[in-house]
PDB file of N, CA and C in Angstrom:
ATOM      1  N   UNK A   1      -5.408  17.413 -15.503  1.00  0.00           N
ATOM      2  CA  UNK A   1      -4.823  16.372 -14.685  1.00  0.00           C
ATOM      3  C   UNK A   1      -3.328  16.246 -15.005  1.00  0.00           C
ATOM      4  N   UNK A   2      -2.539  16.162 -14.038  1.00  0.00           N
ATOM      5  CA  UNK A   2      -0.915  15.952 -14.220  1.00  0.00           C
ATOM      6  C   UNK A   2      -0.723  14.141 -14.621  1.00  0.00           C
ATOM      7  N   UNK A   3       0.232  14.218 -15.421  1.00  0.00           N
ATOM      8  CA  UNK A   3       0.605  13.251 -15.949  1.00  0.00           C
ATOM      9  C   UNK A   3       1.474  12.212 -14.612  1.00  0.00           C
ATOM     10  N   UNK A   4       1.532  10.482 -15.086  1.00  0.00           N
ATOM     11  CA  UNK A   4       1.689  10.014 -13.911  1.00  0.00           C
ATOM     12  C   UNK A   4       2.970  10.738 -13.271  1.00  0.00           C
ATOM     13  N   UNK A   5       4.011  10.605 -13.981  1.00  0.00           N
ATOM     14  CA  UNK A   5       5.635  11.394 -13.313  1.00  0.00           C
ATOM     15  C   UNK A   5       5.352  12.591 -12.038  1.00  0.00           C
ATOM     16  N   UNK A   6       4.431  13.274 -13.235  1.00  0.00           N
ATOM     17  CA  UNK A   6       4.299  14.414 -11.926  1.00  0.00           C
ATOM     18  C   UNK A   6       3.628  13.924 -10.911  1.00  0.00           C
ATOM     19  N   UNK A   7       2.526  13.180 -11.095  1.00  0.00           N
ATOM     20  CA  UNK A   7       1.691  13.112 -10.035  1.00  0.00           C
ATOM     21  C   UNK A   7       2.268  12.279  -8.927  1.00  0.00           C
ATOM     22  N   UNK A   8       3.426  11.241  -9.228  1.00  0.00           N
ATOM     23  CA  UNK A   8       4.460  10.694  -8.819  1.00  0.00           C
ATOM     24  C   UNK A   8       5.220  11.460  -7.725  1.00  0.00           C
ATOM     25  N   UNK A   9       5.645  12.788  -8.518  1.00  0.00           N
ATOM     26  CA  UNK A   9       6.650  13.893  -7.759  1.00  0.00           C
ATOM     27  C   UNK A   9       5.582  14.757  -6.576  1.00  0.00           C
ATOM     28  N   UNK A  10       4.374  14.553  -7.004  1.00  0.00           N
ATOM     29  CA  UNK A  10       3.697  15.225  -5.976  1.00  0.00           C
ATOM     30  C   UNK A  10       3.620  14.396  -4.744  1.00  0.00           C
ATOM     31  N   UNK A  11       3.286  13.165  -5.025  1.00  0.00           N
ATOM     32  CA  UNK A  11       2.858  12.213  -3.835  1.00  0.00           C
ATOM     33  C   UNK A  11       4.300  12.142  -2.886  1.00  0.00           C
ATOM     34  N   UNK A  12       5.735  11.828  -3.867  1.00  0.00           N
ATOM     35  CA  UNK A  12       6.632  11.823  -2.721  1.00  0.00           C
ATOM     36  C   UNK A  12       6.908  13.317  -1.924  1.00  0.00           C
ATOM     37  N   UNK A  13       6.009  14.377  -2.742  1.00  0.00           N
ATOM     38  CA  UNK A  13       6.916  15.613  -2.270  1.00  0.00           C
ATOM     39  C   UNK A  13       5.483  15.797  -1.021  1.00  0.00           C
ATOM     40  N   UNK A  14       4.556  15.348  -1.436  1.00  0.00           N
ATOM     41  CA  UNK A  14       3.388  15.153   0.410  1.00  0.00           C
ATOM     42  C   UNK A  14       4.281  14.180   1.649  1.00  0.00           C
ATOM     43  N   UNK A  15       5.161  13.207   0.844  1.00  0.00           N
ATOM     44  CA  UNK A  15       5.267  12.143   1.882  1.00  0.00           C
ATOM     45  C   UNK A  15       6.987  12.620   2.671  1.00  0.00           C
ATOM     46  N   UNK A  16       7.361  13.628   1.819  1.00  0.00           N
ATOM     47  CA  UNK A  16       8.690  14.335   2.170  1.00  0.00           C
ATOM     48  C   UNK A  16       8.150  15.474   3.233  1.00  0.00           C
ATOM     49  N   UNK A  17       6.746  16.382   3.252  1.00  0.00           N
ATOM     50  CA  UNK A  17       6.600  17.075   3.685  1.00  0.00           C
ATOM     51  C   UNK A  17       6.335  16.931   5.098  1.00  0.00           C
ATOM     52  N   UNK A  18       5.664  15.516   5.309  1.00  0.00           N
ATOM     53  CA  UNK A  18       4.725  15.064   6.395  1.00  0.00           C
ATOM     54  C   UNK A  18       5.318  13.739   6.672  1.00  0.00           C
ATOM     55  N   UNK A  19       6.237  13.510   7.389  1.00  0.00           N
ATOM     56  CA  UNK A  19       6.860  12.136   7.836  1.00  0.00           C
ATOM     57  C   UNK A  19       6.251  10.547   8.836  1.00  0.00           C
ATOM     58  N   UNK A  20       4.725  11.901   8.949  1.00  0.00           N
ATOM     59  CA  UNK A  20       3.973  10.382   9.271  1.00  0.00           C
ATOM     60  C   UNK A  20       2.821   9.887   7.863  1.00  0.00           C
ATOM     61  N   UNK A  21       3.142  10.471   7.074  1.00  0.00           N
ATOM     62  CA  UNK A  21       2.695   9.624   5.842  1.00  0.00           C
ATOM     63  C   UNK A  21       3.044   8.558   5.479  1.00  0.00           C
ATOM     64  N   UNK A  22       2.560   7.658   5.695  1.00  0.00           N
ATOM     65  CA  UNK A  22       2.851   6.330   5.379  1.00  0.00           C
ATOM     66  C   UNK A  22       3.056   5.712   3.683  1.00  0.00           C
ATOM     67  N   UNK A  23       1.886   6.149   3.544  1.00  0.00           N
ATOM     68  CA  UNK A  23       1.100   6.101   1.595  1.00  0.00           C
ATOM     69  C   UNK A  23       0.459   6.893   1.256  1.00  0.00           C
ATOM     70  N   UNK A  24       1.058   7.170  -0.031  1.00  0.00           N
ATOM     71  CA  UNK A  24       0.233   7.902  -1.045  1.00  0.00           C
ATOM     72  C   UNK A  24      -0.096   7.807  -2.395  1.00  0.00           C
ATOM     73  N   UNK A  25      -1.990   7.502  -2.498  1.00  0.00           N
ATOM     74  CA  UNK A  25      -2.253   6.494  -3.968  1.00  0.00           C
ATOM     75  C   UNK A  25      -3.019   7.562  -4.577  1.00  0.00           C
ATOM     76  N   UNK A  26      -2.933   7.695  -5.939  1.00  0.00           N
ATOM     77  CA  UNK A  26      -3.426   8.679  -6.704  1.00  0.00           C
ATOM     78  C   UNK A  26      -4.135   7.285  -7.272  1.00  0.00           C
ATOM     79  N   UNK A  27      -5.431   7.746  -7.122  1.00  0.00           N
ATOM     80  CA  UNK A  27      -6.627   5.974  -7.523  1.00  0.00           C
ATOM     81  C   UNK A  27      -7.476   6.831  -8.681  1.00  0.00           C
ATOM     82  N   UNK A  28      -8.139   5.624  -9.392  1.00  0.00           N
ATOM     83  CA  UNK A  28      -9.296   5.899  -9.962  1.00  0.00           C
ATOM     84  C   UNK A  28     -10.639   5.087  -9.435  1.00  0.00           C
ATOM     85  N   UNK A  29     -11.397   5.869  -9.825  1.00  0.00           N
ATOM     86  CA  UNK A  29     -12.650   5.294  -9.094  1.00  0.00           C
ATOM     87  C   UNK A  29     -13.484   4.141  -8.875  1.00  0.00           C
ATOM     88  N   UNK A  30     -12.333   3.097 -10.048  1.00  0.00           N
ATOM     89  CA  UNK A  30     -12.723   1.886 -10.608  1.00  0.00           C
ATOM     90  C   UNK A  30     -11.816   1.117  -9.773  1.00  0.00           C
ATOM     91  N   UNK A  31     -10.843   1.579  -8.659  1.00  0.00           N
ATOM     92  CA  UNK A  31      -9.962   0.649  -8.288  1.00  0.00           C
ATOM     93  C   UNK A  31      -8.672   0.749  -8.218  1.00  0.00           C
ATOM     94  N   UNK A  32      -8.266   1.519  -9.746  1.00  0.00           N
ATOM     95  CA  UNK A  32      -6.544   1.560  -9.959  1.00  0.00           C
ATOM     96  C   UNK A  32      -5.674   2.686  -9.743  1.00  0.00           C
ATOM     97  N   UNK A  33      -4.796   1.834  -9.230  1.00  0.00           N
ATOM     98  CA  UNK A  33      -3.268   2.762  -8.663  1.00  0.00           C
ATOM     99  C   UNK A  33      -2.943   3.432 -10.232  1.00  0.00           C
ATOM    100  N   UNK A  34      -3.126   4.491  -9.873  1.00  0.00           N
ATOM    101  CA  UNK A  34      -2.257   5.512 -10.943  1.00  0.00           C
ATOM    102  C   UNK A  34      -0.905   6.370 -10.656  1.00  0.00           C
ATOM    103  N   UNK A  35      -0.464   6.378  -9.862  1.00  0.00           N
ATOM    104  CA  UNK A  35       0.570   6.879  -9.249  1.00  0.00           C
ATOM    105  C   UNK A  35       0.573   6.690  -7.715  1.00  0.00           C
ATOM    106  N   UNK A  36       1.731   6.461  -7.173  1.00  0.00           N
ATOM    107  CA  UNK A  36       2.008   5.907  -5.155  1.00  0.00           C
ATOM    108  C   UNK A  36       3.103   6.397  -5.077  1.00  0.00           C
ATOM    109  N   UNK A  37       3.644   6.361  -3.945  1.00  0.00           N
ATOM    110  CA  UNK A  37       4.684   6.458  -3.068  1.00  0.00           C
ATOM    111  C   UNK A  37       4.004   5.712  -1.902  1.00  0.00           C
ATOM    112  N   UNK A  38       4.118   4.872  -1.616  1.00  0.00           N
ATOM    113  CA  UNK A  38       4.298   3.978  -0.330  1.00  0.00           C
ATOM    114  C   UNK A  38       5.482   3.524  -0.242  1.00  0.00           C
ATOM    115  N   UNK A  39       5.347   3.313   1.601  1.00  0.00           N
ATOM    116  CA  UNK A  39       6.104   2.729   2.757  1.00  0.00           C
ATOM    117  C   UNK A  39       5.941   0.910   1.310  1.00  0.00           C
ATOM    118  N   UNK A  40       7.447  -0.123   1.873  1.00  0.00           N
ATOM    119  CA  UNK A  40       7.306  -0.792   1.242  1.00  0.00           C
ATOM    120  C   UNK A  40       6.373  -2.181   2.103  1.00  0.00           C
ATOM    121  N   UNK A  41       6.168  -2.162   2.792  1.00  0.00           N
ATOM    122  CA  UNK A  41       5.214  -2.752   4.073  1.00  0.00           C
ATOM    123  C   UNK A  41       3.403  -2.581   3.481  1.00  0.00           C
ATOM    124  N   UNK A  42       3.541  -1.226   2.676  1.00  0.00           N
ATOM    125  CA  UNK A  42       2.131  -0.834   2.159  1.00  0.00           C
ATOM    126  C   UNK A  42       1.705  -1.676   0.638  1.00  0.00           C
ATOM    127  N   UNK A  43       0.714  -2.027   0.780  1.00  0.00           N
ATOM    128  CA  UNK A  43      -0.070  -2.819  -0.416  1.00  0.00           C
ATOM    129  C   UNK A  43      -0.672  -1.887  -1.475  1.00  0.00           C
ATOM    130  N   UNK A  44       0.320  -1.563  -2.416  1.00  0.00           N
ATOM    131  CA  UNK A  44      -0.366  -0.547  -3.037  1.00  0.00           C
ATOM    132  C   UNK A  44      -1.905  -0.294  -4.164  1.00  0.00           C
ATOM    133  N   UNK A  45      -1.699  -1.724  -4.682  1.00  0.00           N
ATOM    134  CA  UNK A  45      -3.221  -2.158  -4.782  1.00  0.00           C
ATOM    135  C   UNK A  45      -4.332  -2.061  -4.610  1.00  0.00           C
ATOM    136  N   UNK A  46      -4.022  -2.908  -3.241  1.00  0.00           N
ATOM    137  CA  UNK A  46      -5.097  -2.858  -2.190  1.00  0.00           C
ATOM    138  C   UNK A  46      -5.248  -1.740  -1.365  1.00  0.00           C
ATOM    139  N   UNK A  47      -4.915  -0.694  -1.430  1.00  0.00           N
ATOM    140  CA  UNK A  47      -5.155   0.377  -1.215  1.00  0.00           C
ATOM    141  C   UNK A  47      -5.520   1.685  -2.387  1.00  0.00           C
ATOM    142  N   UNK A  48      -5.463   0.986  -3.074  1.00  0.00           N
ATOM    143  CA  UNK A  48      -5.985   1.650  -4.534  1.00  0.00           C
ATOM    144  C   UNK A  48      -7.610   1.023  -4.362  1.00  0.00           C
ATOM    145  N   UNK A  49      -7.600  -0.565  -4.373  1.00  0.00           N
ATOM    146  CA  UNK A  49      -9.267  -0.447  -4.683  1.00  0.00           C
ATOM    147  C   UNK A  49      -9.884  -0.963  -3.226  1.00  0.00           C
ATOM    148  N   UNK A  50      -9.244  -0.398  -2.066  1.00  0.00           N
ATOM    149  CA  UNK A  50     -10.511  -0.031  -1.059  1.00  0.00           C
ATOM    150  C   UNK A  50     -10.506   1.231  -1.022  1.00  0.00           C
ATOM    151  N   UNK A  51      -9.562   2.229  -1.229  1.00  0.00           N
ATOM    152  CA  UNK A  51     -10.230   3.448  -1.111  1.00  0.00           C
ATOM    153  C   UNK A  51     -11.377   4.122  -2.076  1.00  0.00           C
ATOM    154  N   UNK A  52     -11.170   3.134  -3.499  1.00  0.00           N
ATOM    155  CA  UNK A  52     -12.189   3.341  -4.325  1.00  0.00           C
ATOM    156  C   UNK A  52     -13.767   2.991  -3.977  1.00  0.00           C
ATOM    157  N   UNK A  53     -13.088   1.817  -2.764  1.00  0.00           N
ATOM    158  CA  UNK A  53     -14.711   1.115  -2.540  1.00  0.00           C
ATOM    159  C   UNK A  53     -15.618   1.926  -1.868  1.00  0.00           C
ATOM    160  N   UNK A  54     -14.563   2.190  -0.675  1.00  0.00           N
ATOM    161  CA  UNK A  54     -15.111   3.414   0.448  1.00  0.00           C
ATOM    162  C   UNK A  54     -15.435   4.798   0.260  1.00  0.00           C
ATOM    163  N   UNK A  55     -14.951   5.010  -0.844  1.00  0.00           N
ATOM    164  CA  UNK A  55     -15.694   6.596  -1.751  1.00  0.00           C
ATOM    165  C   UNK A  55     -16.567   6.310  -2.076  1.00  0.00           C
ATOM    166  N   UNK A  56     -17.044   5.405  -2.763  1.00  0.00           N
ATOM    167  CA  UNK A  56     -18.267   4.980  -3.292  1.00  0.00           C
ATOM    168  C   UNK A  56     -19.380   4.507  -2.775  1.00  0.00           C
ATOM    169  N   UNK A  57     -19.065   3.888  -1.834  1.00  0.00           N
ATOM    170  CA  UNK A  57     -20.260   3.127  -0.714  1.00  0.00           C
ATOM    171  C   UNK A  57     -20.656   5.033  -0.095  1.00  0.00           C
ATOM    172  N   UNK A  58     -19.473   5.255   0.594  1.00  0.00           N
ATOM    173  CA  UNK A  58     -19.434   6.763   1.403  1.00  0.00           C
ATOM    174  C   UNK A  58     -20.362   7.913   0.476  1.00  0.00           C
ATOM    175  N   UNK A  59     -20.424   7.918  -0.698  1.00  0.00           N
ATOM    176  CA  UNK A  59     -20.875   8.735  -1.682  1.00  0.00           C
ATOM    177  C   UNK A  59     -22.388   8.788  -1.539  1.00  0.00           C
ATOM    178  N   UNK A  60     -22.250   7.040  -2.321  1.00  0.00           N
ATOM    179  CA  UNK A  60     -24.096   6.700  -1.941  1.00  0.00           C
ATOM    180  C   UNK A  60     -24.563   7.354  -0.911  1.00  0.00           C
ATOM    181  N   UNK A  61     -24.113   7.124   0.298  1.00  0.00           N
ATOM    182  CA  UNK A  61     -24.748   7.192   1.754  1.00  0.00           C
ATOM    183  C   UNK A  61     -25.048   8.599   1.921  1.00  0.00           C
ATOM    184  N   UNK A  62     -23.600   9.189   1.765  1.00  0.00           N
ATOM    185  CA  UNK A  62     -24.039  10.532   1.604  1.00  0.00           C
ATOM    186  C   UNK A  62     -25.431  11.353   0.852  1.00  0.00           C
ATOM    187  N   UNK A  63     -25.293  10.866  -0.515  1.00  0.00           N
ATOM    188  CA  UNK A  63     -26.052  11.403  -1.541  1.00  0.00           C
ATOM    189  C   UNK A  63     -27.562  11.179  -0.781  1.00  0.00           C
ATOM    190  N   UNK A  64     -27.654   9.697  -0.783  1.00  0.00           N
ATOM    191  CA  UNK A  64     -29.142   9.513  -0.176  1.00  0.00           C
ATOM    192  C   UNK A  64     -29.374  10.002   0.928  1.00  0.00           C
ATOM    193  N   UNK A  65     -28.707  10.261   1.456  1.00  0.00           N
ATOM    194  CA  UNK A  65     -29.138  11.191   2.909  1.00  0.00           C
ATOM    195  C   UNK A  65     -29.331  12.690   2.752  1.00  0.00           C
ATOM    196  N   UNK A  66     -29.147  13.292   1.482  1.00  0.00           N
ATOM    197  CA  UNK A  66     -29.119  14.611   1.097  1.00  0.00           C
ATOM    198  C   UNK A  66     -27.699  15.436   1.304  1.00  0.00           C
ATOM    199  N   UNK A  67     -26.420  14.671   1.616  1.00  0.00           N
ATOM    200  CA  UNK A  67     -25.724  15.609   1.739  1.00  0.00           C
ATOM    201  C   UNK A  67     -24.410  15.884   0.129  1.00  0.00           C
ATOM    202  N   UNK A  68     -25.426  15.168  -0.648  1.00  0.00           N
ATOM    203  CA  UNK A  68     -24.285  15.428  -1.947  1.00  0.00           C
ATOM    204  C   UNK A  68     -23.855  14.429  -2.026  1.00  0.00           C
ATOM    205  N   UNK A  69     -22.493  14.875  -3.356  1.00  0.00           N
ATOM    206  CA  UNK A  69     -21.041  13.612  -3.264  1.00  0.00           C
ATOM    207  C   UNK A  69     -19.984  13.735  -2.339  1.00  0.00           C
ATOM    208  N   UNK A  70     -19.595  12.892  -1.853  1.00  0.00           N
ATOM    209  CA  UNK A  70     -18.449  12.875  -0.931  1.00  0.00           C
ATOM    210  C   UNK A  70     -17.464  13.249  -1.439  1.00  0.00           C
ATOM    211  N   UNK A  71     -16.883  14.418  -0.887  1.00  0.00           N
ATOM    212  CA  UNK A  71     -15.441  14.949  -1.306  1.00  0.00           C
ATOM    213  C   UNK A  71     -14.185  14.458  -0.433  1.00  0.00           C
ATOM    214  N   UNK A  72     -14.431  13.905   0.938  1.00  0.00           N
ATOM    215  CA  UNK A  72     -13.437  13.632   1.662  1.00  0.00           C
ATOM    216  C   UNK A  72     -14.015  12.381   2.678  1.00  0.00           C
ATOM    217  N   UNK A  73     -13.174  11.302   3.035  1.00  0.00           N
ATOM    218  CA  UNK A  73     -13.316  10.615   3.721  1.00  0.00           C
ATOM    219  C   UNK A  73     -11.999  10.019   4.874  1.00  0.00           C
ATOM    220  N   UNK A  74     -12.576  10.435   6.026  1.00  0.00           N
ATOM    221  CA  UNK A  74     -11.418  10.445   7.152  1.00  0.00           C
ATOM    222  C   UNK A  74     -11.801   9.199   8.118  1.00  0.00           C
ATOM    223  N   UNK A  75     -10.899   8.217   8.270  1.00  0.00           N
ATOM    224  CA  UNK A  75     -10.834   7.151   9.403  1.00  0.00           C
ATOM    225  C   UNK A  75      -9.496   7.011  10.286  1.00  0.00           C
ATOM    226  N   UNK A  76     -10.102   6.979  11.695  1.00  0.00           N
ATOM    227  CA  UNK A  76      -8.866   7.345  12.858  1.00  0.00           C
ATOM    228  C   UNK A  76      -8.876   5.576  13.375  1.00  0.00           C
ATOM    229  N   UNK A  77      -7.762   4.812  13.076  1.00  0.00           N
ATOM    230  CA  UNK A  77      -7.619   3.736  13.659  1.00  0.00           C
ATOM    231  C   UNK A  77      -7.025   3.792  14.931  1.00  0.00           C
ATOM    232  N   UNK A  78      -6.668   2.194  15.529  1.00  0.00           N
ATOM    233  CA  UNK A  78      -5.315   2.678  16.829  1.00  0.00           C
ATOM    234  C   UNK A  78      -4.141   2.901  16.128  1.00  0.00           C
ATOM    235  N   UNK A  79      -4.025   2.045  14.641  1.00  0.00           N
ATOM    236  CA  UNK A  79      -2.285   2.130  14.638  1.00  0.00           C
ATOM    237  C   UNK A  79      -2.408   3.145  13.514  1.00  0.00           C
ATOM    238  N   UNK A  80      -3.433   4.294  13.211  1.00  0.00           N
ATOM    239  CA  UNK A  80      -3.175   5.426  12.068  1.00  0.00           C
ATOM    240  C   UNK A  80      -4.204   5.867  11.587  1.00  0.00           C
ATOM    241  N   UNK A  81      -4.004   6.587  10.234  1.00  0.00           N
ATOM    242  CA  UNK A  81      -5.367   6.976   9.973  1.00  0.00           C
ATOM    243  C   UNK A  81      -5.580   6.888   8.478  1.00  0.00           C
ATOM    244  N   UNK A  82      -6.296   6.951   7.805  1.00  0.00           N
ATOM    245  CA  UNK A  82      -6.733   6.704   6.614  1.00  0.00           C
ATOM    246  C   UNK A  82      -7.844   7.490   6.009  1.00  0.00           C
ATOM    247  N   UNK A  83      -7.103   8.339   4.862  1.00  0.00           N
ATOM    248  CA  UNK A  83      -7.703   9.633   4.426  1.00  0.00           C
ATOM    249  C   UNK A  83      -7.904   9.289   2.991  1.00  0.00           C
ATOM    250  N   UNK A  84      -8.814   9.684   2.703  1.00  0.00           N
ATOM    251  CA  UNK A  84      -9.406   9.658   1.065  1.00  0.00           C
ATOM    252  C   UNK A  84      -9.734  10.842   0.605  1.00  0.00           C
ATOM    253  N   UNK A  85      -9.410  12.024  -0.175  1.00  0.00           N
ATOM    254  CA  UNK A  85      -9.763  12.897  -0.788  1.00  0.00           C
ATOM    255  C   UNK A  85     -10.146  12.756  -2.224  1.00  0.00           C
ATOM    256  N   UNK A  86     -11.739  13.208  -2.656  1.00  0.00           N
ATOM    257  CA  UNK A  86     -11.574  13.174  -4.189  1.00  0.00           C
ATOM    258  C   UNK A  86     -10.702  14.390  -5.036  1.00  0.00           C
ATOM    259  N   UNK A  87      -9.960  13.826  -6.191  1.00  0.00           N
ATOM    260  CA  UNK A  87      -9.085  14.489  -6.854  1.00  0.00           C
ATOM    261  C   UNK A  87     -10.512  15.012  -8.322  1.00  0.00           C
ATOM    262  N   UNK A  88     -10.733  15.922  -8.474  1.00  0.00           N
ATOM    263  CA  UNK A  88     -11.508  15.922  -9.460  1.00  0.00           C
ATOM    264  C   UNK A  88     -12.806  15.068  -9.941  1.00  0.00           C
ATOM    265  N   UNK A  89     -13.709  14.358 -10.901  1.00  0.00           N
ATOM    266  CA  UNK A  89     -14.762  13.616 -10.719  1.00  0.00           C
ATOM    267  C   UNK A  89     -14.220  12.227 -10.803  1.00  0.00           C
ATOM    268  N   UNK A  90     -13.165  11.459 -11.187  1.00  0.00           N
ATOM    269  CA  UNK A  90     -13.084  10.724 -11.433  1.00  0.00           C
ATOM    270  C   UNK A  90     -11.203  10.009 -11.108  1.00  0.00           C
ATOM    271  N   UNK A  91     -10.987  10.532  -9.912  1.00  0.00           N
ATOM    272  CA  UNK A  91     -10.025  10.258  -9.301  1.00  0.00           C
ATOM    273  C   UNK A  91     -10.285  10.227  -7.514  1.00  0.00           C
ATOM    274  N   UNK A  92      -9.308   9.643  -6.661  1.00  0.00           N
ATOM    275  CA  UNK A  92      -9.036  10.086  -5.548  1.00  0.00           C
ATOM    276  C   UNK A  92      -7.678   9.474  -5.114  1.00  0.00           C
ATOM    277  N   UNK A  93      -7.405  10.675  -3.905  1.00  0.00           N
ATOM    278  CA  UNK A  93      -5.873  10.776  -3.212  1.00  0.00           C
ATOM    279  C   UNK A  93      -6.275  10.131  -2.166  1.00  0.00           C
ATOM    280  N   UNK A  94      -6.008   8.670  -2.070  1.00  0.00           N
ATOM    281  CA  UNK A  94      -5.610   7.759  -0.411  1.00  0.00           C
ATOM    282  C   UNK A  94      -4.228   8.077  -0.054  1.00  0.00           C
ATOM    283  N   UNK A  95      -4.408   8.261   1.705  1.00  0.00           N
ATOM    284  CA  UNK A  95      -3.134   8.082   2.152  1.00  0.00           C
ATOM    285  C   UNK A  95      -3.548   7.552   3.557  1.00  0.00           C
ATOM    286  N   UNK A  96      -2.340   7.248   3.869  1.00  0.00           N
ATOM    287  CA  UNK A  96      -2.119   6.193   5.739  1.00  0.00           C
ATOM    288  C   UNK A  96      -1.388   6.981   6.025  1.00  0.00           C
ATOM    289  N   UNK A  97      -1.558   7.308   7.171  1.00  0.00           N
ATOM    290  CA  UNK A  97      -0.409   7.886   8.034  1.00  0.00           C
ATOM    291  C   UNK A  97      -0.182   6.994   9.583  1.00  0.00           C
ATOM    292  N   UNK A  98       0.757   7.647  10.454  1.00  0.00           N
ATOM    293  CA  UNK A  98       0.837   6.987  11.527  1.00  0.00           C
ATOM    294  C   UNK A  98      -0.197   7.868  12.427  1.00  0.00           C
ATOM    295  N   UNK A  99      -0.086   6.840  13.298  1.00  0.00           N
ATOM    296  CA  UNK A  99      -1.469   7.505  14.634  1.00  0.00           C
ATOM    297  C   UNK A  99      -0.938   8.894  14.968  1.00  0.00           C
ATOM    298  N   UNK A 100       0.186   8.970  15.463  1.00  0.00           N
ATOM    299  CA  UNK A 100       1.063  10.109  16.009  1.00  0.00           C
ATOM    300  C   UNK A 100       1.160  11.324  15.487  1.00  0.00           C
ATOM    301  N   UNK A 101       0.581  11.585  13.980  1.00  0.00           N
ATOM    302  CA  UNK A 101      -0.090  12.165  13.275  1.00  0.00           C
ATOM    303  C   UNK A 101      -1.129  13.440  14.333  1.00  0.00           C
ATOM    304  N   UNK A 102       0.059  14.830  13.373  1.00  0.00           N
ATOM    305  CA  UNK A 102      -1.231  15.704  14.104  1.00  0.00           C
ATOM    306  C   UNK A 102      -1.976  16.214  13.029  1.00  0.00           C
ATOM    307  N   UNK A 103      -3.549  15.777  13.174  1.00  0.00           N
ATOM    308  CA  UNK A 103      -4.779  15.341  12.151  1.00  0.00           C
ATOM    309  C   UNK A 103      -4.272  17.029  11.363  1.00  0.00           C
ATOM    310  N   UNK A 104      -4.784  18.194  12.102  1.00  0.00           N
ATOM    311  CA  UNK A 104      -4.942  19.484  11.102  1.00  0.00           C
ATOM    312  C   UNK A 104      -3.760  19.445  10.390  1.00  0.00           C
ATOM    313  N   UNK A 105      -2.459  18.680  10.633  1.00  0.00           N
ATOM    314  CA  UNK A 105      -1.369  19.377   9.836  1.00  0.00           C
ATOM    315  C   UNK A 105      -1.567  18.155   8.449  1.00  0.00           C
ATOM    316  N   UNK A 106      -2.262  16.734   8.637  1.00  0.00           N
ATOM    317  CA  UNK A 106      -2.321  15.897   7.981  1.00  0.00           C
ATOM    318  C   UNK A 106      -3.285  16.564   6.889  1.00  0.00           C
ATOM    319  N   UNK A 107      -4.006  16.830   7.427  1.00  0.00           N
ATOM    320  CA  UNK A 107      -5.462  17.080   6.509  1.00  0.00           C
ATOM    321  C   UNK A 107      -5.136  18.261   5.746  1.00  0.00           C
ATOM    322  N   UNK A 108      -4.427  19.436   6.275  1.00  0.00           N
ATOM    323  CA  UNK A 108      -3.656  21.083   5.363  1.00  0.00           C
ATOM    324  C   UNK A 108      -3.021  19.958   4.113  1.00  0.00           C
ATOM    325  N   UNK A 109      -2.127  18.956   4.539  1.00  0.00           N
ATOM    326  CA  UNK A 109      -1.197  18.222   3.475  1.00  0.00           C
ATOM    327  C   UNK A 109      -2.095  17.566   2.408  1.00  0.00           C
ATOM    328  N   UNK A 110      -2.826  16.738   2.974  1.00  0.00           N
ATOM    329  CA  UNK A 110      -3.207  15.643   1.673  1.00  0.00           C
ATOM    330  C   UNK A 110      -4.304  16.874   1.091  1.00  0.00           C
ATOM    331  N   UNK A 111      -5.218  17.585   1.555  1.00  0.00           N
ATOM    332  CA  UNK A 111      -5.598  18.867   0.445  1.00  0.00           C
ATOM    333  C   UNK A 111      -5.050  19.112  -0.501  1.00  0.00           C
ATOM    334  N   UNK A 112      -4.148  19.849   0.739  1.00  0.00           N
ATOM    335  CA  UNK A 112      -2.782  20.391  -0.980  1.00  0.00           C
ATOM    336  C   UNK A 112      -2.908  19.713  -1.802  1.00  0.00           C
ATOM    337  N   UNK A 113      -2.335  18.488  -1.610  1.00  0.00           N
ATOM    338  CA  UNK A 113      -1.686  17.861  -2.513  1.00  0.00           C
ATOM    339  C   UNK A 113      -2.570  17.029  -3.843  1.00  0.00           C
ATOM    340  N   UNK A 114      -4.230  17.365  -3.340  1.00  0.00           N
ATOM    341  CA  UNK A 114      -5.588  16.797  -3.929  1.00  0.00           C
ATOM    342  C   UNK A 114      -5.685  17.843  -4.666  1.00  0.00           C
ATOM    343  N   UNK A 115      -5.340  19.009  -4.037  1.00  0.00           N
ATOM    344  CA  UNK A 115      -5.846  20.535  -5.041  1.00  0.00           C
ATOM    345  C   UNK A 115      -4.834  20.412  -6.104  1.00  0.00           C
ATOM    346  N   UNK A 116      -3.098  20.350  -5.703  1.00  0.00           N
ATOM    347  CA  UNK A 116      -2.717  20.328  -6.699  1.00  0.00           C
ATOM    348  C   UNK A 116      -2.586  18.540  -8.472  1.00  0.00           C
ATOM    349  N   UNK A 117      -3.249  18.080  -7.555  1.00  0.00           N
ATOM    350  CA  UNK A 117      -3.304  16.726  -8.743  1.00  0.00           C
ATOM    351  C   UNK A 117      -4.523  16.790  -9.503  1.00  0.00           C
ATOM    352  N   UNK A 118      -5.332  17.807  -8.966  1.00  0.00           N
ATOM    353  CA  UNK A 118      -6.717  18.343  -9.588  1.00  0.00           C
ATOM    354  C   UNK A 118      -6.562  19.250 -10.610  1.00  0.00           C
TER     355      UNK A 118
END
C-alpha cells in the first residue's frame, strides 16, 4: 500500500487526468478518509463513510446471492455519477464525477488509479 503523500499524488494525478472528476477518497472500510482530492463543495467525510457503507451493504448482497465480494460499485445520478472501487481487502477508491462524464473513459481512470493504490 502507498503511503498517504503518494496516495495523495495519485488521487490529484486521476483528478488532473479526467476533468469531470469531481472527488477522490482513498477510504477504509470502517468509514475513514485516508487520502482525497476533492472539489471544495465535496464533503470529504461523508463521502468516505457512505462509500464504505455501500461496499458493504453491496458486498453482503452480492455474496448472498452467490456472486462473491464486490469489487466495484457504479451509480449514474442526474447531476453525476458515483464510483466505488475496492483498493485491495481493506480499502476503497470513491469518486464523483460530473454527469457529462464519458462512463468508459471514467471507469479506464478510477481502475488505474485502484490498481495503482493497490
Amino acid at each position: 500500500m502507498l503511503g498517504e503523500n503518494s496516495a495523495k499524488s495519485q488521487l490529484s494525478a486521476l483528478r488532473a487526468a479526467n476533468a469531470d472528476v469531481t472527488a477522490a477518497v482513498l477510504v477504509t472500510l470502517d468509514g475513514f478518509p485516508i487520502a482525497s482530492d476533492v472539489a471544495p463543495e465535496v464533503d470529504e467525510e461523508g463521502l468516505a463513510a457512505l462509500a464504505a457503507d455501500l461496499i458493504a451493504r453491496a458486498s453482503r448482497s452480492s455474496q448472498e446471492f452467490g456472486n462473491g465480494a464486490m469489487n466495484e460499485l457504479y451509480a449514474r445520478g442526474a447531476q453525476g455519477y458515483l464510483l466505488i472501487e475496492t483498493v485491495g481487502s481493506d480499502q476503497a477508491l470513491a469518486c464523483l464525477a460530473r454527469s457529462s462524464a464519458t462512463v468508459g473513459l471514467l471507469l479506464r481512470d478510477v481502475r488505474k488509479t485502484a490498481s495503482q493504490l493497490g
